[in-house]
N, C-alpha and C. Protein backbone atom coordinates (compact mmCIF):
# COMPACT_ATOMS: atom_id res chain seq x y z
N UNK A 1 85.43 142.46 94.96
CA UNK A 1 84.85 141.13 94.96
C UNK A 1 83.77 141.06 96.02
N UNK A 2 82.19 140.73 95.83
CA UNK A 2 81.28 140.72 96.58
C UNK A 2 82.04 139.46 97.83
N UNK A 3 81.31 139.94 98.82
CA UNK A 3 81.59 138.51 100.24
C UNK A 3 81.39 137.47 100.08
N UNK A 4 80.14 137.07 99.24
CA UNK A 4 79.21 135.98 99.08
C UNK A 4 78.87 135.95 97.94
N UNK A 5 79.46 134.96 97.28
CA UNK A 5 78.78 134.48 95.46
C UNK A 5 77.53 133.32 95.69
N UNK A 6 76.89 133.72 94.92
CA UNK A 6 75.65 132.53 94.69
C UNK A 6 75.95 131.57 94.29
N UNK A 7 75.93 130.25 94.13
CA UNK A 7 76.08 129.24 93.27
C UNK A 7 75.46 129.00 92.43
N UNK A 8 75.57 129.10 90.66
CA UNK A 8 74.58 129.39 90.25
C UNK A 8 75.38 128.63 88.91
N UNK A 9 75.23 127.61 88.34
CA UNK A 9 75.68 126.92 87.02
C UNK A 9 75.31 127.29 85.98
N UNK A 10 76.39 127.62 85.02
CA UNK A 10 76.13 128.08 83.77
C UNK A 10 75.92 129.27 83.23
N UNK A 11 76.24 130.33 84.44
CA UNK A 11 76.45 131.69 84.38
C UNK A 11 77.76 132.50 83.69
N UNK A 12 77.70 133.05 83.02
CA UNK A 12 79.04 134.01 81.96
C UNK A 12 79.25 135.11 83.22
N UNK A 13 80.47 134.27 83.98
CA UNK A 13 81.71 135.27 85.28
C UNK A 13 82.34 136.10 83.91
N UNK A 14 83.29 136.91 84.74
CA UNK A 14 84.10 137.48 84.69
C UNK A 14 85.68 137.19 84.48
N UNK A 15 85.93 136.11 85.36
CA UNK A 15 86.76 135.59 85.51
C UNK A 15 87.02 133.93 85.69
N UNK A 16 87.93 133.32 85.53
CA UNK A 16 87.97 131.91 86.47
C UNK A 16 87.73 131.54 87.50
N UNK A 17 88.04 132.60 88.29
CA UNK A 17 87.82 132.43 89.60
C UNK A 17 86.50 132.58 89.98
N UNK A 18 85.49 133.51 89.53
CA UNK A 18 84.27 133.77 89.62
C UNK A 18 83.45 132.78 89.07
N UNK A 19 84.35 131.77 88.15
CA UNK A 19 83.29 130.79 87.11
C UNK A 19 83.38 130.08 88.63
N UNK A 20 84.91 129.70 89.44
CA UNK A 20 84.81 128.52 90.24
C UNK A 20 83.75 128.98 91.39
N UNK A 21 83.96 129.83 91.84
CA UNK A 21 82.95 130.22 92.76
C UNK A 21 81.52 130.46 92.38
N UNK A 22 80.99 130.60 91.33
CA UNK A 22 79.33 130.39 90.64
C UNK A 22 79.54 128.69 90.76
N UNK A 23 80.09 127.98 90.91
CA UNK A 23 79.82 126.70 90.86
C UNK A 23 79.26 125.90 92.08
N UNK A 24 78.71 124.64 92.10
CA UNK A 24 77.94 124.06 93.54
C UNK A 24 79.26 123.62 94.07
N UNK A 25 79.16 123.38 95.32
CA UNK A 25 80.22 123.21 96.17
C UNK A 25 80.51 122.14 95.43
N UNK A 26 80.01 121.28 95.54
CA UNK A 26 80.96 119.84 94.88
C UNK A 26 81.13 119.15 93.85
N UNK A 27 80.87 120.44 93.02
CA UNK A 27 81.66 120.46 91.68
C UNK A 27 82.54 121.05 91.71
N UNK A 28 82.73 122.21 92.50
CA UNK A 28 83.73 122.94 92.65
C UNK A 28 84.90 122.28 93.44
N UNK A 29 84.55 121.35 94.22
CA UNK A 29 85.65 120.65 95.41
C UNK A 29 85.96 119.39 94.47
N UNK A 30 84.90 118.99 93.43
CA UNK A 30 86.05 118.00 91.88
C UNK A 30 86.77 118.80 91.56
N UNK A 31 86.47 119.59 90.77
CA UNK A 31 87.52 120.77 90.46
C UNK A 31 88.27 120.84 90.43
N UNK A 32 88.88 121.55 91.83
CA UNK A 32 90.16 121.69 93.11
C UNK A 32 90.58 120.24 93.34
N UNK A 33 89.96 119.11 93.36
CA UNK A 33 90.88 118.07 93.72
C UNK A 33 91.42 117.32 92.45
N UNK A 34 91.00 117.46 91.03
CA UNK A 34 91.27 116.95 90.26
C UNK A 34 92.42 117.71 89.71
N UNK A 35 92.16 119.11 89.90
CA UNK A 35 93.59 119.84 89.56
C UNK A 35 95.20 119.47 90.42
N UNK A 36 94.34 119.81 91.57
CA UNK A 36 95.94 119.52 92.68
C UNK A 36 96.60 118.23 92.22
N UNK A 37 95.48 116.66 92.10
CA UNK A 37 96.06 115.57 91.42
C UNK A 37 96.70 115.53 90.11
N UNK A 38 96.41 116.59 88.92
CA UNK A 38 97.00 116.43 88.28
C UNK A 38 98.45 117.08 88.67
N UNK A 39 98.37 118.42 89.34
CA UNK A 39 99.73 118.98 89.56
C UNK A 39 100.62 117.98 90.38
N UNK A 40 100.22 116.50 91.57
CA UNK A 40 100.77 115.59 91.86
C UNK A 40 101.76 115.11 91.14
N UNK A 41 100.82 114.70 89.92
CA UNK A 41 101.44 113.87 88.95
C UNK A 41 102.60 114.23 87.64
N UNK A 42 102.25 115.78 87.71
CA UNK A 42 103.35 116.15 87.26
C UNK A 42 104.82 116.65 88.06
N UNK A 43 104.46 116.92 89.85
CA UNK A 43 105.51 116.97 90.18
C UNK A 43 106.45 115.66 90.46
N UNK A 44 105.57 114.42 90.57
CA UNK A 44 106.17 113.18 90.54
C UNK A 44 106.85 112.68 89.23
N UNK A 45 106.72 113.39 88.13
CA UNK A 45 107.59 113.14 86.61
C UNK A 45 108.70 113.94 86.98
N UNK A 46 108.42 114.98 87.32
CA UNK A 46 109.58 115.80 87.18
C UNK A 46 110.69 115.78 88.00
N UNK A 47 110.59 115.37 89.48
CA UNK A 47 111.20 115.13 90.73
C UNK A 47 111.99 113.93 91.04
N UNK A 48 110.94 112.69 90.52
CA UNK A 48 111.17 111.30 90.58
C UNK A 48 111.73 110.68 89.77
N UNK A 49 110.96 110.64 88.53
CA UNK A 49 110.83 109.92 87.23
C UNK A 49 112.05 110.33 86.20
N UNK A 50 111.78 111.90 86.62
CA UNK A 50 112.83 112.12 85.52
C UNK A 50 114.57 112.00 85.76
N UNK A 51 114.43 111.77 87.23
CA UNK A 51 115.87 111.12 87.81
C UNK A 51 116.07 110.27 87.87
N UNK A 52 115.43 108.82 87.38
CA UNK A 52 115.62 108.26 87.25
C UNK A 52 115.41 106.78 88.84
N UNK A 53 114.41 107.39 89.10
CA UNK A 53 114.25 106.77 90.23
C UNK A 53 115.05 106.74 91.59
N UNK A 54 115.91 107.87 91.53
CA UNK A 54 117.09 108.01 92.70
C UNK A 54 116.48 109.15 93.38
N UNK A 55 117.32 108.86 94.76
CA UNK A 55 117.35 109.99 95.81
C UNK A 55 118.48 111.09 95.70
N UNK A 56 119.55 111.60 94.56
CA UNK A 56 120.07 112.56 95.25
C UNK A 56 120.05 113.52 96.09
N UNK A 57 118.86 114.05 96.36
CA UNK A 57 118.84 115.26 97.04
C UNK A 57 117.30 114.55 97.97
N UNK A 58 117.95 113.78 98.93
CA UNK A 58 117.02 113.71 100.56
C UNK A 58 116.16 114.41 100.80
N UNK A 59 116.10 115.31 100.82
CA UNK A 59 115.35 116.50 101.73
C UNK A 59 114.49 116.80 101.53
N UNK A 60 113.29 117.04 102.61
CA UNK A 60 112.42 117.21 102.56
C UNK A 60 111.27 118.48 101.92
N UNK A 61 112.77 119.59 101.78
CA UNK A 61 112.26 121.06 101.43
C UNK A 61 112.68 121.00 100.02
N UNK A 62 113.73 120.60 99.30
CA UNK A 62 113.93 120.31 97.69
C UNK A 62 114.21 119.21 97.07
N UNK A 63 113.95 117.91 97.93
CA UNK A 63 114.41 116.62 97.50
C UNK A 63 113.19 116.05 97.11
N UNK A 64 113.56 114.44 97.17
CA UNK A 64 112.82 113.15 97.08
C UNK A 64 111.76 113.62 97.63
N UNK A 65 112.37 113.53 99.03
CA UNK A 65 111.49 113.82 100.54
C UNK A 65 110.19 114.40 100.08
N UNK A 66 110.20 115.86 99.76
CA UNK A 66 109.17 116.06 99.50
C UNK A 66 108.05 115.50 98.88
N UNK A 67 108.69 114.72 97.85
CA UNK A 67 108.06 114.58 96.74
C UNK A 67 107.15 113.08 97.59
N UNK A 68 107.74 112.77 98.67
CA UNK A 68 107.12 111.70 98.92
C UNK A 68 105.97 111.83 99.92
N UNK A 69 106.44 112.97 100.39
CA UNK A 69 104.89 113.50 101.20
C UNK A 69 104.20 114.05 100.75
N UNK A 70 104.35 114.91 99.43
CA UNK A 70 103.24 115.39 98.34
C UNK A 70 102.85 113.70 98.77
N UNK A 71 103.00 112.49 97.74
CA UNK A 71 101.97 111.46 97.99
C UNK A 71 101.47 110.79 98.80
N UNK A 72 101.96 111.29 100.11
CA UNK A 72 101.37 111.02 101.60
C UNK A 72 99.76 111.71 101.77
N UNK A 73 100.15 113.00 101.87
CA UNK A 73 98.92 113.84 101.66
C UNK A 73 98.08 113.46 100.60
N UNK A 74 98.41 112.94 99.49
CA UNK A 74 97.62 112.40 98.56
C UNK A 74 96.64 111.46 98.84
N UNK A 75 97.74 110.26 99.54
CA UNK A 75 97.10 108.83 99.72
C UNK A 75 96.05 109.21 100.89
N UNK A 76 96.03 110.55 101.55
CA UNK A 76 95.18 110.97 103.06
C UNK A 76 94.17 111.60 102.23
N UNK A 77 93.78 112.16 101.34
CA UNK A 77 92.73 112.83 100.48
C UNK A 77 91.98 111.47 99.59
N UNK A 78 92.95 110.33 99.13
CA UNK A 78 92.34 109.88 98.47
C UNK A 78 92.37 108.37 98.62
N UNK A 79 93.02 108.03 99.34
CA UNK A 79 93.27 106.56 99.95
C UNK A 79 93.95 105.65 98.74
N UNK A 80 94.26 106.17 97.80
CA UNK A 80 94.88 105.72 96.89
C UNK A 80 96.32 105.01 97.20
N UNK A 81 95.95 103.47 97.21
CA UNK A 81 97.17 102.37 97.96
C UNK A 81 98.27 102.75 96.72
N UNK A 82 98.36 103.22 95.12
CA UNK A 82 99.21 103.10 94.58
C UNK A 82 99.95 104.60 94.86
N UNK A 83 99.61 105.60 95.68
CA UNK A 83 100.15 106.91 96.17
C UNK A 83 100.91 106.57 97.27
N UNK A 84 100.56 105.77 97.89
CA UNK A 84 101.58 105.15 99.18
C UNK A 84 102.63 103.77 99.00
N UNK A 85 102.28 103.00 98.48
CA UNK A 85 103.76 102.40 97.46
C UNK A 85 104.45 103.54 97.02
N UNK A 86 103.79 104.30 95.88
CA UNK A 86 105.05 105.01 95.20
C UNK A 86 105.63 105.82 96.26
N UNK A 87 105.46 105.90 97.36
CA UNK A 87 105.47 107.01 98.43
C UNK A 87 106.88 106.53 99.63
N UNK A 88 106.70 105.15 99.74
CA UNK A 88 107.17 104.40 100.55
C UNK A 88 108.67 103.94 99.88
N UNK A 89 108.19 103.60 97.99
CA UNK A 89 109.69 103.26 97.63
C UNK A 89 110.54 104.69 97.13
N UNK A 90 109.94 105.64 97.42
CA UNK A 90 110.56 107.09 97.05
C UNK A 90 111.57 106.96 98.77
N UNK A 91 110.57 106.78 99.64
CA UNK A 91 111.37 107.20 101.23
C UNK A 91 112.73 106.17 101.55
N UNK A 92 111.84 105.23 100.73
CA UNK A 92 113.30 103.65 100.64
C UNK A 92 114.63 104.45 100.08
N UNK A 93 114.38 104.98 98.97
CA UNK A 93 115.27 105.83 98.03
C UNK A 93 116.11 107.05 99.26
N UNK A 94 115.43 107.44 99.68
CA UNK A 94 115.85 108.75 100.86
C UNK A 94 116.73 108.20 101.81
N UNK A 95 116.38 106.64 102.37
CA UNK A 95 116.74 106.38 103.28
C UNK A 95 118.37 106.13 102.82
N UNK A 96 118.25 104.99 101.98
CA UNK A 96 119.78 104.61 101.64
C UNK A 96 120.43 106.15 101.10
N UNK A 97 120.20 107.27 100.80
CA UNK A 97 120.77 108.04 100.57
C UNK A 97 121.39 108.75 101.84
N UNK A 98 120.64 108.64 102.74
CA UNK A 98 121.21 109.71 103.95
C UNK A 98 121.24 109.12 104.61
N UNK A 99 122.16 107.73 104.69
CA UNK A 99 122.31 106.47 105.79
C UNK A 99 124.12 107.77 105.90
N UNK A 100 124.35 108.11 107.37
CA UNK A 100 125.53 108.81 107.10
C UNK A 100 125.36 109.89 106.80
N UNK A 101 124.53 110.89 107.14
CA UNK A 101 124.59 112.13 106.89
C UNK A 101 125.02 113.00 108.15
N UNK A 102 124.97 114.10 108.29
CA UNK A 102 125.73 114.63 109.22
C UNK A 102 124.03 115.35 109.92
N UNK A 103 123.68 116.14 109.13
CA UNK A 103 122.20 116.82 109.26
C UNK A 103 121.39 115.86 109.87
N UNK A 104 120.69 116.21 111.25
CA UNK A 104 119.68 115.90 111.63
C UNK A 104 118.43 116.33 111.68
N UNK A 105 118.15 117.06 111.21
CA UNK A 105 117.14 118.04 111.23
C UNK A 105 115.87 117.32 110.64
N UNK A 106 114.56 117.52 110.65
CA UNK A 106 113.31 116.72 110.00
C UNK A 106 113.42 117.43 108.58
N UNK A 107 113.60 118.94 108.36
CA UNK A 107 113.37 119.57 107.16
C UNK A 107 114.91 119.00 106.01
N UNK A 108 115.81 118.43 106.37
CA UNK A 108 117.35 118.57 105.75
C UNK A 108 117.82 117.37 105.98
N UNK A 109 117.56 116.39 107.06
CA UNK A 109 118.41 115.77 107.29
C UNK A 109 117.61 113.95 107.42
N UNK A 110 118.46 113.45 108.11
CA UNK A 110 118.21 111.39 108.60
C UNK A 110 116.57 111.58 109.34
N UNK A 111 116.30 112.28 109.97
CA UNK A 111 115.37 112.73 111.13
C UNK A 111 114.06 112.70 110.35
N UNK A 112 114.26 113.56 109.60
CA UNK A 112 112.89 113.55 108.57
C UNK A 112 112.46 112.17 107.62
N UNK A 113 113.66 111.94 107.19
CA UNK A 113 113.26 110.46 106.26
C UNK A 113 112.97 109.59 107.24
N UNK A 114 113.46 109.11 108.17
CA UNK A 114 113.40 108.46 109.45
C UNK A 114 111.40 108.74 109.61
N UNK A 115 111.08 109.68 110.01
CA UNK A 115 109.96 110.18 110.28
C UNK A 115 108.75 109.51 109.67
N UNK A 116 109.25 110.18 108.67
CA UNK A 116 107.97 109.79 107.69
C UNK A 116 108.06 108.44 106.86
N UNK A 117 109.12 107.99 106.99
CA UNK A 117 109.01 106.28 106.47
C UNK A 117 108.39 105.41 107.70
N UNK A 118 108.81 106.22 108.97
CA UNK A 118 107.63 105.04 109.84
C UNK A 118 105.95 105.53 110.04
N UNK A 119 105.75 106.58 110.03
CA UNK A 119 104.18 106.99 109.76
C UNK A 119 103.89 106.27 108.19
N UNK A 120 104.90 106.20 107.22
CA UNK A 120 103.68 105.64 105.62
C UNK A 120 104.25 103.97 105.74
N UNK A 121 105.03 103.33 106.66
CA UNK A 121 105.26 101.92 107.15
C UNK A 121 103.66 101.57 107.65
N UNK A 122 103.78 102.41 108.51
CA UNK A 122 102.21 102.06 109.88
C UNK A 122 101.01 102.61 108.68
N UNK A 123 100.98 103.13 108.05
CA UNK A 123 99.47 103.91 107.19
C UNK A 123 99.70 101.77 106.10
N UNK A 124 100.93 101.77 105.54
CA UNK A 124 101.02 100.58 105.00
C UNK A 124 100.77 99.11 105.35
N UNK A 125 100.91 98.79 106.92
CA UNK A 125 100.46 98.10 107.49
C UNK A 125 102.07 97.04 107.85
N UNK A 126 102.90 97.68 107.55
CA UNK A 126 104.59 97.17 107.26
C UNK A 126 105.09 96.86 108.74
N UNK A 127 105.18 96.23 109.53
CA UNK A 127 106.09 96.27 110.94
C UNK A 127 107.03 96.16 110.56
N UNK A 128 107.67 95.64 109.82
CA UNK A 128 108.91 95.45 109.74
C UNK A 128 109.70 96.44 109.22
N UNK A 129 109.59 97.16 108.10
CA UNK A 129 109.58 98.66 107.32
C UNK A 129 109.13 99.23 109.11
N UNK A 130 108.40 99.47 109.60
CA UNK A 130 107.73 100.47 110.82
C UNK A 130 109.20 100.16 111.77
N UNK A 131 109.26 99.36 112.17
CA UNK A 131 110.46 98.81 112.86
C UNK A 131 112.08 99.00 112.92
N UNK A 132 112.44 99.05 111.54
CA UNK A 132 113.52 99.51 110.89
C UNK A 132 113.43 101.13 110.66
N UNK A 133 112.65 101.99 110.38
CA UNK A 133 112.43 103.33 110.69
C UNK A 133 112.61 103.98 112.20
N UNK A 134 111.98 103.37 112.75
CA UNK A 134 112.03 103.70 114.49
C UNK A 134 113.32 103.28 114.76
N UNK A 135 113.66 101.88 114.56
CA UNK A 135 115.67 102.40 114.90
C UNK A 135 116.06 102.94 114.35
N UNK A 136 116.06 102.99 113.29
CA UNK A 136 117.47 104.19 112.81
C UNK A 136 117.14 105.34 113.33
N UNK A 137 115.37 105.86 113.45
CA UNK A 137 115.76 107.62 114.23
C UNK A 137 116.02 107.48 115.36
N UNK A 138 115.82 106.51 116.24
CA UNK A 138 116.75 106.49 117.66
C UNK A 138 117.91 106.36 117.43
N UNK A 139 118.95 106.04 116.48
CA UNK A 139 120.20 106.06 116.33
C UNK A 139 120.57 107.07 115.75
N UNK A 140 119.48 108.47 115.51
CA UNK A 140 120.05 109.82 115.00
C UNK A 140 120.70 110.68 116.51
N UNK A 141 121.80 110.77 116.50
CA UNK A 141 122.32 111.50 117.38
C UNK A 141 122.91 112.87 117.07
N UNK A 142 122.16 113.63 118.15
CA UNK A 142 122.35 115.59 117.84
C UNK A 142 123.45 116.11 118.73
N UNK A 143 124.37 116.61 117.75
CA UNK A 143 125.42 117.19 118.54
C UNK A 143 125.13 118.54 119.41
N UNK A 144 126.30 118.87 120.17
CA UNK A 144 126.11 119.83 121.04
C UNK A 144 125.74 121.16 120.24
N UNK A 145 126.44 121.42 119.04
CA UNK A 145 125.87 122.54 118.57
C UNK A 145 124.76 122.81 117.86
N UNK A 146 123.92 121.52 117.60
CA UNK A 146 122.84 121.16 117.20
C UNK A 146 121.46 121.51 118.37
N UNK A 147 122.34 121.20 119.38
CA UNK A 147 121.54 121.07 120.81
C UNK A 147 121.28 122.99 120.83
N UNK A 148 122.05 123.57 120.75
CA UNK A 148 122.39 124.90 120.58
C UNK A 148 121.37 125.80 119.70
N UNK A 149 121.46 124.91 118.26
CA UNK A 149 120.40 125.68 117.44
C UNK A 149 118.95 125.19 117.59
N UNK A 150 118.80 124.35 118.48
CA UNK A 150 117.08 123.83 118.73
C UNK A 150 117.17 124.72 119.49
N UNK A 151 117.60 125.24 120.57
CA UNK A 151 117.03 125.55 121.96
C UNK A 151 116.72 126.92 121.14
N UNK A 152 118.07 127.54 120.20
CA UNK A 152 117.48 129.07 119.81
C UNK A 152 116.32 129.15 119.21
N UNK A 153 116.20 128.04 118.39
CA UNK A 153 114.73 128.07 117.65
C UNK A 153 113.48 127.99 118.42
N UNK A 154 114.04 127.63 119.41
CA UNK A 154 112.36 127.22 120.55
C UNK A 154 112.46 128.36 120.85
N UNK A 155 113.77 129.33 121.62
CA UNK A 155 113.28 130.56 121.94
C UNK A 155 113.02 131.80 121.31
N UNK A 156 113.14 131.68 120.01
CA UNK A 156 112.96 132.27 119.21
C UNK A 156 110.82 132.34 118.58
N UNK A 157 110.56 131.06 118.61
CA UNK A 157 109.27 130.42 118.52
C UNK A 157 108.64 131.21 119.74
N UNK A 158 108.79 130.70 120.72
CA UNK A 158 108.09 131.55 122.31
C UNK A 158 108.19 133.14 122.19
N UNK A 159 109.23 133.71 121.56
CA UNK A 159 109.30 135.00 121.73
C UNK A 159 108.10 136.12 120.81
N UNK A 160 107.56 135.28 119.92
CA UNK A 160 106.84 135.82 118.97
C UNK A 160 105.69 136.07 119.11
């Protein structure tokens, strides 16, 4: 693959990838953003929708969770107020699910939903939603063996 493609419209590539890269930057950056939005929208059918609007699975690495910061990052690319509603009543969904969980962690556990429902509260303009987020993660309390696996992970992080 040469270093440097020309931008050059309407040229017969080789490939897809070579068509995207013969393209002007900002057709090429529609492109890329119209794709990722559609892949949004299908992970929000499949994650959300097709459960029926529930939180079983919290978490941020295979749950709701995620699915609600996929439309965080969304609503930050595109300011799209209906990506942050759907975003906010997905984290609503998270919250009552892991009111009582044992996991504190941001990736698994209260900590993470906690998190990010008061950053898309404050992006929403919500004090009160902002308010009710900030207590409950001050009322996430980390046990001693919890205390145990942060410290290894920090020294584990420094050692690298």
């Amino acid at each position: 693959m040469p270093a440097v493609v020309e931008e050059k419209e309407g040229v017969v590539a080789p490939s897809s990838l070579h068509k995207l890269l013969y393209l002007p930057y900002p057709k090429a950056a529609d492109e890329l953003l119209r794709a990722a939005l559609d892949l949004k929208e299908k992970v929000v059918k499949k994650t959300w929708v097709r459960y029926g609007r529930r939180a079983k699975d919290f978490t941020l690495y295979t749950g709701a969770l995620g699915t609600a910061f996929l439309l965080f990052k969304a609503y930050q690319v595109t300011n799209n107020r209906n990506d942050l509603s759907l975003c906010s009543e997905i984290i609503r969904a998270c919250d009552f699910a892991s009111q009582g969980d044992p996991h504190v962690t941001f990736i698994c556990g209260r900590a993470g939903v906690c998190a990010l429902g008061a950053v898309v509260a404050k992006h929403a303009g919500d004090d009160m939603l902002l308010n009710h987020y900030l207590s409950s993660f001050s009322e996430v309390r980390i046990s001693s063996s919890m205390r145990n696996e942060i410290s290894m992970w920090i020294i584990g992080f420094y050692q690298r």
